[in-house]
Protein backbone atom coordinates (compact mmCIF):
# COMPACT_ATOMS: atom_id res chain seq x y z
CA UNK A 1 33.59 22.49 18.75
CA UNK A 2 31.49 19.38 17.66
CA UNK A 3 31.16 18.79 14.31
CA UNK A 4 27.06 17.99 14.78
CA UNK A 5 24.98 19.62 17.16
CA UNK A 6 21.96 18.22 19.01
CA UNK A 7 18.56 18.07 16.80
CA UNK A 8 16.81 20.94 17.74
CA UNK A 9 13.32 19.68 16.03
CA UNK A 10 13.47 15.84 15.47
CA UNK A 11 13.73 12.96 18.46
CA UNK A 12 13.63 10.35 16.28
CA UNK A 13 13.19 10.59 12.00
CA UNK A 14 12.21 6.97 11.87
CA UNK A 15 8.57 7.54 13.32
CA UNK A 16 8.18 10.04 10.51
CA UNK A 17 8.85 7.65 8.47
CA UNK A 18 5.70 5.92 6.50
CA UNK A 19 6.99 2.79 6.87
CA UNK A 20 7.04 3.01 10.77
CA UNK A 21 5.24 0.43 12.55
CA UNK A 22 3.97 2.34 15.58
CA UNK A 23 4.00 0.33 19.05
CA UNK A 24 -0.13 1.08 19.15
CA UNK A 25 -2.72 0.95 16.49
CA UNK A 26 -5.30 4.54 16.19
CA UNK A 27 -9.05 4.36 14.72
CA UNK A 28 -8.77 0.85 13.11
CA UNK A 29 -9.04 -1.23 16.48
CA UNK A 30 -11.76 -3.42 14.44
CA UNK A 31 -9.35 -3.94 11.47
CA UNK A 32 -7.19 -5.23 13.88
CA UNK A 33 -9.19 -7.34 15.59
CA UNK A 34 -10.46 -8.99 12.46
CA UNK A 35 -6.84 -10.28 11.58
CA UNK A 36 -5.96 -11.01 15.04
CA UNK A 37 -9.07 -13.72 14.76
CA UNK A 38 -8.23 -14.77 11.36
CA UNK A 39 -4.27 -15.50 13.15
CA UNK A 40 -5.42 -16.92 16.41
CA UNK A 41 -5.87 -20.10 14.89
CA UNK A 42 -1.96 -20.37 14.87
CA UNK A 43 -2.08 -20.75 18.47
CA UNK A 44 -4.02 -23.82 18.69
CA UNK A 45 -2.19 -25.52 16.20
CA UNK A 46 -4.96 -25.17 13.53
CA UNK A 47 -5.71 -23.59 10.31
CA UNK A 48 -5.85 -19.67 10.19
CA UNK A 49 -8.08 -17.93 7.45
CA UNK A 50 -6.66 -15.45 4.80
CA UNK A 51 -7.26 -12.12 4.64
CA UNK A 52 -7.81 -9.89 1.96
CA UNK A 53 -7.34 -5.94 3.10
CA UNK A 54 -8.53 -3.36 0.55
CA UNK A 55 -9.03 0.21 0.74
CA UNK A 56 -7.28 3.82 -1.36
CA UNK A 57 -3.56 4.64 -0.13
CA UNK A 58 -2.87 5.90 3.06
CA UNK A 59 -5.10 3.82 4.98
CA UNK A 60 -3.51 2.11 7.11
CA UNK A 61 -3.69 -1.30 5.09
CA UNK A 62 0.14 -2.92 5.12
CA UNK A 63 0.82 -0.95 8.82
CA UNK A 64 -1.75 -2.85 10.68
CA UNK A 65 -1.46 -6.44 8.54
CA UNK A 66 2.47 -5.61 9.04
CA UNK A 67 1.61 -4.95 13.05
CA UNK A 68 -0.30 -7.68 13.71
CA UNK A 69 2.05 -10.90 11.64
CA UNK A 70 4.63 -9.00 14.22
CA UNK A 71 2.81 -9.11 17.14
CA UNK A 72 2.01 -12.70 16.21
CA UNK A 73 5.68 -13.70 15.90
CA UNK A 74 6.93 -12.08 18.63
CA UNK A 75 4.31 -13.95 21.11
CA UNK A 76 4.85 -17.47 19.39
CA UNK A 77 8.40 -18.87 18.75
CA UNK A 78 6.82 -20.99 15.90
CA UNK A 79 5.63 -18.46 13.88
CA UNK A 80 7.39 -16.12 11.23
CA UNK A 81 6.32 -13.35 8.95
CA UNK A 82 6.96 -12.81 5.33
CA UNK A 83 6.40 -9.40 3.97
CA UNK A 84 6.16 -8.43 0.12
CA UNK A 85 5.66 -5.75 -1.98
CA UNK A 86 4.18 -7.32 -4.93
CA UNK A 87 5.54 -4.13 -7.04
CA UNK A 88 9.33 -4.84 -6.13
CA UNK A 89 8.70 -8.64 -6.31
CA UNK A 90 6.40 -9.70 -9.05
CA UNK A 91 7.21 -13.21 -10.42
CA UNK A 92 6.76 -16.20 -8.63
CA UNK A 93 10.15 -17.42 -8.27
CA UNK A 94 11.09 -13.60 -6.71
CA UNK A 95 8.08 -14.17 -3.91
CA UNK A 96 9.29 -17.08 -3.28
CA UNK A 97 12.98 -16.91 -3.20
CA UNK A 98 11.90 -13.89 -0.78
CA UNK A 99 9.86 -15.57 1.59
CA UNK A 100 12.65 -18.50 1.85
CA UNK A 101 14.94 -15.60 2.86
CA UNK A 102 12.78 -14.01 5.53
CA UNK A 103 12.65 -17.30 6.59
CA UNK A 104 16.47 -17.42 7.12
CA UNK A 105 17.16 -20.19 4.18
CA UNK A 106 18.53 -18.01 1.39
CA UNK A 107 22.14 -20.12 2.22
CA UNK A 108 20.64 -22.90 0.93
CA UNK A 109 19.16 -21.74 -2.04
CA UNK A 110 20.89 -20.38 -5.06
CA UNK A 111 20.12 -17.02 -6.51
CA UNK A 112 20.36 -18.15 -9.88
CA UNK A 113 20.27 -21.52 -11.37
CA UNK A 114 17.16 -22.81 -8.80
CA UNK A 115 13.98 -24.22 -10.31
CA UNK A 116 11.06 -22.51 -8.80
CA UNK A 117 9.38 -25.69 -8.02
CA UNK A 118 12.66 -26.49 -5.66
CA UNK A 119 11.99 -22.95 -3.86
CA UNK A 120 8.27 -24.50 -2.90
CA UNK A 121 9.99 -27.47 -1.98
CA UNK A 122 11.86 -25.94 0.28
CA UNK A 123 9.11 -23.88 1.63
CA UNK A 124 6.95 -26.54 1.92
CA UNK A 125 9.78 -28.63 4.23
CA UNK A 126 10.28 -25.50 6.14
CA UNK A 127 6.82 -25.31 7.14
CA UNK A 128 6.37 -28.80 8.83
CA UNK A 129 8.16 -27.01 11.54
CA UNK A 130 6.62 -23.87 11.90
CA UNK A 131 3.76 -21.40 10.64
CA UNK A 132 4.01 -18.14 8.46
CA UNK A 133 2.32 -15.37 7.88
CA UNK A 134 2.78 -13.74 4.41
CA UNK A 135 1.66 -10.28 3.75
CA UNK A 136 1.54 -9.73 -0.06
CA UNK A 137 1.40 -6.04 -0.78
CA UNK A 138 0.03 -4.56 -4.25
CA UNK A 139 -1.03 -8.24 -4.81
CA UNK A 140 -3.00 -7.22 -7.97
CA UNK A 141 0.52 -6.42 -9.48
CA UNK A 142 1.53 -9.89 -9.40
CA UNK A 143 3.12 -11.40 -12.96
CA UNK A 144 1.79 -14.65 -12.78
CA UNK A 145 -1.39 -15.25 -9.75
CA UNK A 146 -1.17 -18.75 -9.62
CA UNK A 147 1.95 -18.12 -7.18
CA UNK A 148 -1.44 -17.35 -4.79
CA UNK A 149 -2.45 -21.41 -5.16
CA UNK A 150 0.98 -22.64 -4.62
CA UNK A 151 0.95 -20.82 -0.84
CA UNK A 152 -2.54 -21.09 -0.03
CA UNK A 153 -2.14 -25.12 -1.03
CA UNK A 154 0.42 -24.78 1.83
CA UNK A 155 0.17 -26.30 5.44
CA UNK A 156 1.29 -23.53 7.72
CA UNK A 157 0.69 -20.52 5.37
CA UNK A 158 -1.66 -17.67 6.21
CA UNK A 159 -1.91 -15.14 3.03
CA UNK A 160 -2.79 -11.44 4.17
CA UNK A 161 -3.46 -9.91 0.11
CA UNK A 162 -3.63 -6.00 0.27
CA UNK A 163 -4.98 -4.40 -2.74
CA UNK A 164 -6.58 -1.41 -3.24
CA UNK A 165 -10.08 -2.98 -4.33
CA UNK A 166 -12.09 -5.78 -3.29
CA UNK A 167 -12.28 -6.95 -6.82
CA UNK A 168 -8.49 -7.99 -6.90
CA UNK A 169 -8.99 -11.73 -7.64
CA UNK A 170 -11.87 -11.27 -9.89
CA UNK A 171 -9.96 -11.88 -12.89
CA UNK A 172 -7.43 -14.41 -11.59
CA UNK A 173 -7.04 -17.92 -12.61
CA UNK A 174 -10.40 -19.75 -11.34
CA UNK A 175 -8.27 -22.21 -9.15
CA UNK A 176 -6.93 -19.26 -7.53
CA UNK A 177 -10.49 -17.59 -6.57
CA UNK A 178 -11.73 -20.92 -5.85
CA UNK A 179 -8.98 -21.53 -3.29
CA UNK A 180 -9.21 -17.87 -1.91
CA UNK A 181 -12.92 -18.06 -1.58
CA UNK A 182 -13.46 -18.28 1.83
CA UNK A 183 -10.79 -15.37 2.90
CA UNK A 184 -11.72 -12.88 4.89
CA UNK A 185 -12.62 -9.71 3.21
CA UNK A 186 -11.71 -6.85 4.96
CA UNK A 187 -12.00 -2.84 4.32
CA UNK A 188 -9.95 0.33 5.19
CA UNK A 189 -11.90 3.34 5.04
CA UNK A 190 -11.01 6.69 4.34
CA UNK A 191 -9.52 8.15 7.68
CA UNK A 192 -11.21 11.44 8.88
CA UNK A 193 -9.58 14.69 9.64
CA UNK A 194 -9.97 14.03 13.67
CA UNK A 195 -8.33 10.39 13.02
CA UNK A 196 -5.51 12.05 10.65
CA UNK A 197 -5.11 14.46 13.38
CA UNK A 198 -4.62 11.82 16.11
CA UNK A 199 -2.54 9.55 14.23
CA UNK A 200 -0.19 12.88 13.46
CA UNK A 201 -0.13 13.89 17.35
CA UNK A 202 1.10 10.57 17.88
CA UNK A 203 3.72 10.47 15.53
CA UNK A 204 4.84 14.49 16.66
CA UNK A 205 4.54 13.05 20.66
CA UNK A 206 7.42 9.97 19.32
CA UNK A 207 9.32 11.91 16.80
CA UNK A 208 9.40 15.45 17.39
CA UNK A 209 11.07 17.07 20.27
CA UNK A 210 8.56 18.62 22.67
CA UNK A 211 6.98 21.59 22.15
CA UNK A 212 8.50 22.51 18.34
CA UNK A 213 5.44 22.04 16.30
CA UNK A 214 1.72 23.97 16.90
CA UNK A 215 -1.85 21.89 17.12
CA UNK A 216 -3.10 24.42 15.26
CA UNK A 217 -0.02 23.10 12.52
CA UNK A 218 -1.48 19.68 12.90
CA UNK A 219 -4.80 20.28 12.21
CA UNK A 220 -4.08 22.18 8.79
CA UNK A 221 -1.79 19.00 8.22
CA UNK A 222 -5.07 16.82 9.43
CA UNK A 223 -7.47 19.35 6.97
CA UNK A 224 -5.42 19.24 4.07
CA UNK A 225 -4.34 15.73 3.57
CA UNK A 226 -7.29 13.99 1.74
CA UNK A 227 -7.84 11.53 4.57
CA UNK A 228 -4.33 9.67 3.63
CA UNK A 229 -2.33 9.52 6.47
CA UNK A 230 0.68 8.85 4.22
CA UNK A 231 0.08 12.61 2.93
CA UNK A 232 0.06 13.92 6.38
CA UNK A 233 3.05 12.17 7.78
CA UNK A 234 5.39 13.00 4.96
CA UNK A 235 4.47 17.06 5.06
CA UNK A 236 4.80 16.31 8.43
CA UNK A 237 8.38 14.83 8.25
CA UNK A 238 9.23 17.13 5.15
CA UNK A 239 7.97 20.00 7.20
CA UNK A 240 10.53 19.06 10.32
CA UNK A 241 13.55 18.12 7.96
CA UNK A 242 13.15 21.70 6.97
CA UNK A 243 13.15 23.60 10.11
CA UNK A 244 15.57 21.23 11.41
CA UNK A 245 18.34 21.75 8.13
CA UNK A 246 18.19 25.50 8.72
CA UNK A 247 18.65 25.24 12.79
CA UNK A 248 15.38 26.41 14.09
CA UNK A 249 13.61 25.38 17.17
CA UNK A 250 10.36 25.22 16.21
CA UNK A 251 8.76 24.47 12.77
CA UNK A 252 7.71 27.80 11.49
CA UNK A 253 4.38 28.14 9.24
CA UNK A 254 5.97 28.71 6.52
CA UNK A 255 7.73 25.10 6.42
CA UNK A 256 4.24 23.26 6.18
CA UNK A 257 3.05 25.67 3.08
CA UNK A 258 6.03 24.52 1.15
CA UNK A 259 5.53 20.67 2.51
CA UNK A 260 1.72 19.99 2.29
CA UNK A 261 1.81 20.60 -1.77
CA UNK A 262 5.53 18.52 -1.92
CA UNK A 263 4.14 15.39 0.29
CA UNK A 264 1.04 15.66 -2.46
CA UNK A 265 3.45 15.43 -5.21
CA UNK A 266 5.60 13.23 -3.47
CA UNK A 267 2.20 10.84 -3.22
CA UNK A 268 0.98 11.24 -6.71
CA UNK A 269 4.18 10.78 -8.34
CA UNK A 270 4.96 7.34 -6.18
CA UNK A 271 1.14 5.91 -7.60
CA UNK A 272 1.87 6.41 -10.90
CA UNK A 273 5.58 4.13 -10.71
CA UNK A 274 3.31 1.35 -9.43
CA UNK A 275 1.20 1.66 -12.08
CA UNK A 276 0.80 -1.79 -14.91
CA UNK A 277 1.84 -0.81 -18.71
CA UNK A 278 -1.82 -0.59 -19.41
CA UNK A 279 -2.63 1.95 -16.35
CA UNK A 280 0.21 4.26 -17.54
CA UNK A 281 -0.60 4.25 -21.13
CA UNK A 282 -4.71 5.25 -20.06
CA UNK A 283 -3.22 8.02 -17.80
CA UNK A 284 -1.31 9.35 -20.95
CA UNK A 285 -4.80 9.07 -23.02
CA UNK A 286 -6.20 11.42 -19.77
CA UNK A 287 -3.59 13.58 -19.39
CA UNK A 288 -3.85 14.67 -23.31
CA UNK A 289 -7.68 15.52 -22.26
CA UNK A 290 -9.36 18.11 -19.85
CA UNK A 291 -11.99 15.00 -19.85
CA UNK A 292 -12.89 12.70 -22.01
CA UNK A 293 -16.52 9.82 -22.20
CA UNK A 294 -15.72 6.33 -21.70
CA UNK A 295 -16.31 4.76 -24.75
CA UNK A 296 -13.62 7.00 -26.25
CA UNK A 297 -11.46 6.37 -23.93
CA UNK A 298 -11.95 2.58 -24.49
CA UNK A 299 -11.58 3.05 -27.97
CA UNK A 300 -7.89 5.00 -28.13
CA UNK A 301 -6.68 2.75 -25.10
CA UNK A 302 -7.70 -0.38 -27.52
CA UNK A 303 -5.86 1.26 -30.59
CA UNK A 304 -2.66 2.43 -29.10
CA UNK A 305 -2.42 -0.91 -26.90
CA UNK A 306 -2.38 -2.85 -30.44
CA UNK A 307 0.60 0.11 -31.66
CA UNK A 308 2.46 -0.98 -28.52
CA UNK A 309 2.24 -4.32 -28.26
CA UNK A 310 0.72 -4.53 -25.15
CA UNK A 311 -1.84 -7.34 -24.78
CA UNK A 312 -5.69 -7.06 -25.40
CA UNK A 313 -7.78 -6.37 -22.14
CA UNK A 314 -11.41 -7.44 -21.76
CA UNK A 315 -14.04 -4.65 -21.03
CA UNK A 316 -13.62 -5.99 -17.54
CA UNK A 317 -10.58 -5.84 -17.00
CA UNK A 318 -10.57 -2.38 -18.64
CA UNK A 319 -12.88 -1.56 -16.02
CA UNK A 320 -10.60 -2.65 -12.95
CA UNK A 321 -7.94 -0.85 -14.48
CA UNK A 322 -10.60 2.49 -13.87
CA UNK A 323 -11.63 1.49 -10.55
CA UNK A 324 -7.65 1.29 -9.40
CA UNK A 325 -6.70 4.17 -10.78
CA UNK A 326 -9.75 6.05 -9.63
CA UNK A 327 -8.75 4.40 -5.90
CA UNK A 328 -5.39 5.54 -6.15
CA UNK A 329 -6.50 9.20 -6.51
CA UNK A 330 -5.39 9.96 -9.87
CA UNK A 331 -8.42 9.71 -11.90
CA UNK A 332 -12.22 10.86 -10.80
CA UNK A 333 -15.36 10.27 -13.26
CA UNK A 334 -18.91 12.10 -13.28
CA UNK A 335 -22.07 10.56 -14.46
CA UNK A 336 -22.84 6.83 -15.06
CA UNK A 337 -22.69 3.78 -17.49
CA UNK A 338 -22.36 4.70 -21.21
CA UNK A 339 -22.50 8.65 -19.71
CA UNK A 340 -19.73 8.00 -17.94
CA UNK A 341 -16.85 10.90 -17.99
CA UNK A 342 -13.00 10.82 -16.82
CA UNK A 343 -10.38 13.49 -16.28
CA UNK A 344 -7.21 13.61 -14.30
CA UNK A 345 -6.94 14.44 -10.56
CA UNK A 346 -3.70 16.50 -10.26
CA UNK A 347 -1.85 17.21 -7.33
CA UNK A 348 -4.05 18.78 -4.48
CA UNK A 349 -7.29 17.03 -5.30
CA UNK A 350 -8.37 19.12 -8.28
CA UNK A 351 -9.15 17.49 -12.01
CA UNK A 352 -8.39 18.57 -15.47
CA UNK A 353 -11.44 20.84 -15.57
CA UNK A 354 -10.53 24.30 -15.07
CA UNK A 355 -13.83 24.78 -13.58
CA UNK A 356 -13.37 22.27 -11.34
CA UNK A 357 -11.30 24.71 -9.51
């Protein structure tokens, strides 16, 4: 008797996997069309244009920027992709010790020991031969952003920055928005439930065995997510894992009422880790309040950031910290300016009102 049987529910777990980079692009055809002309300058031997992708999680932002630098390097031997999630790699000589290695020179550079200034050196001498296409994800968590001038003052670099708001470079060094200035500014939109419900079918069609989950399971998938297709395709994959672990042939109902409020959870909790010092300590001002006015909030974030040792923030940058968090889902507001009023968003879409529902 074998010791594993046959998957009964799952063809392939990758493709349920948010990471997956499907072999066709669903409902963002202009998205992808705007980087492909931003790239096509490669081909011609001339300069490309950065990109700057923004829109909330679960858009589609790094799949499509992560499809097309692939695309790119698969039809042109002189062209490689770099790919880097700002959160993981935050310092400038970690992005570019990283891109070095995706470029296949990590045996020539030491791990420890190695200026910085030698990594862009070596960059730099690895680009007179060929192009490279660097996707720098959760750019607005970056340590230091003048790492941004020393690869757009590159020949042969194309930046793709994805953030979730436009305003990501607002407060960076001058130099920096000065040399970024002319990027392409591109936004995701919220999917809809139809477009969550076709990227889902697409996803079941590659990764699920025939037959083993219902449309009508879809759609509540589809209805239920939020519009972020990162939501749907983990209750999705949580929802398969499930019925799969316990030897069933199709995915019962019951396994996507227990997944839908995990993959929230799942979702919420993964914002908060990439949140800056400063975001986390204003989420633990919020979640001490059912809702609280702005200027209040301003005013305990100021004191306690002084108790902490975290550095002063500008009422602008105080401001961006709001519009991320609000972007990421975990904070909503009601009213405006000085009237202004925040609360938590808890898992499931509801706030810290409890008549909010």
């Amino acid at each position: 008797m074998p010791i594993y049987e046959e998957n009964r529910i799952i063809r392939d777990a990758r493709v349920l996997r948010e990471q997956f980079i499907p072999s066709r692009v669903l409902h963002r055809e202009g998205q992808l069309d705007a980087i492909r002309d931003c790239l096509k300058p490669i081909l011609k031997d001339t300069e490309p244009r950065n990109t700057i992708v923004f829109g909330s999680p679960g858009t589609g932002k790094t799949c499509i920027a992560r499809f097309v630098a692939e695309e790119l390097s698969a039809h042109s031997t002189s062209v490689q992709n770099s790919y880097i999630n700002c959160w993981e790699c935050s310092s400038r000589f970690k992005i570019l010790y990283s891109i070095l290695q995706d470029m296949g020179l990590t045996l020539s550079v030491h791990r420890k020991g190695t200026p910085t200034d030698e990594l862009l050196e070596s960059l730099r001498k690895r680009l007179e031969q060929r192009y490279c296409v660097i996707i720098l994800d959760e750019v607005d968590r970056l340590d230091d952003d003048m790492v941004l001038y020393d690869l757009a003052t590159l020949q042969g670099v194309c930046l793709i920055l994805i953030s979730n708001t436009e305003t990501v470079l607002h407060n960076a060094d001058p130099r920096v928005r000065s040399r970024l200035a002319s990027s392409e500014r591109l936004e995701f939109p919220v999917y809809r439930d139809g477009e969550i419900l076709d990227i889902l079918r697409d996803r079941a069609e590659w990764g699920l065995l025939p037959g083993v989950v219902k449309p009508a399971q879809l759609e509540r998938v589809a209805s239920t997510s939020g519009g972020d297709s990162r939501v749907a395709i983990e209750t999705l994959r949580i929802a398969a894992d499930e019925a799969e672990n316990k030897d069933l042939e199709k995915i019962p109902d019951s396994s996507i009422d227990r997944a839908l409020p995990r993959a929230l959870v799942s979702s919420s909790e993964r914002n908060i880790e990439m949140l800056s010092p400063h975001q986390r300590l204003i989420m633990e001002i919020l979640n001490l309040e059912e809702t609280i006015d702005g200027g209040e909030l301003l005013k305990r974030f100021q004191r306690l950031s002084g108790q902490r040792g975290l550095s002063n923030v500008t009422d602008r940058t105080f401001r961006n910290h709001m519009d991320r968090l609000a972007h990421l889902g975990l904070v909503s507001s009601e009213g405006k300016a000085r009237w202004r009023v925040y609360s938590v968003v808890r898992p499931g879409g509801s706030n810290g009102n409890p008549g909010s529902g």
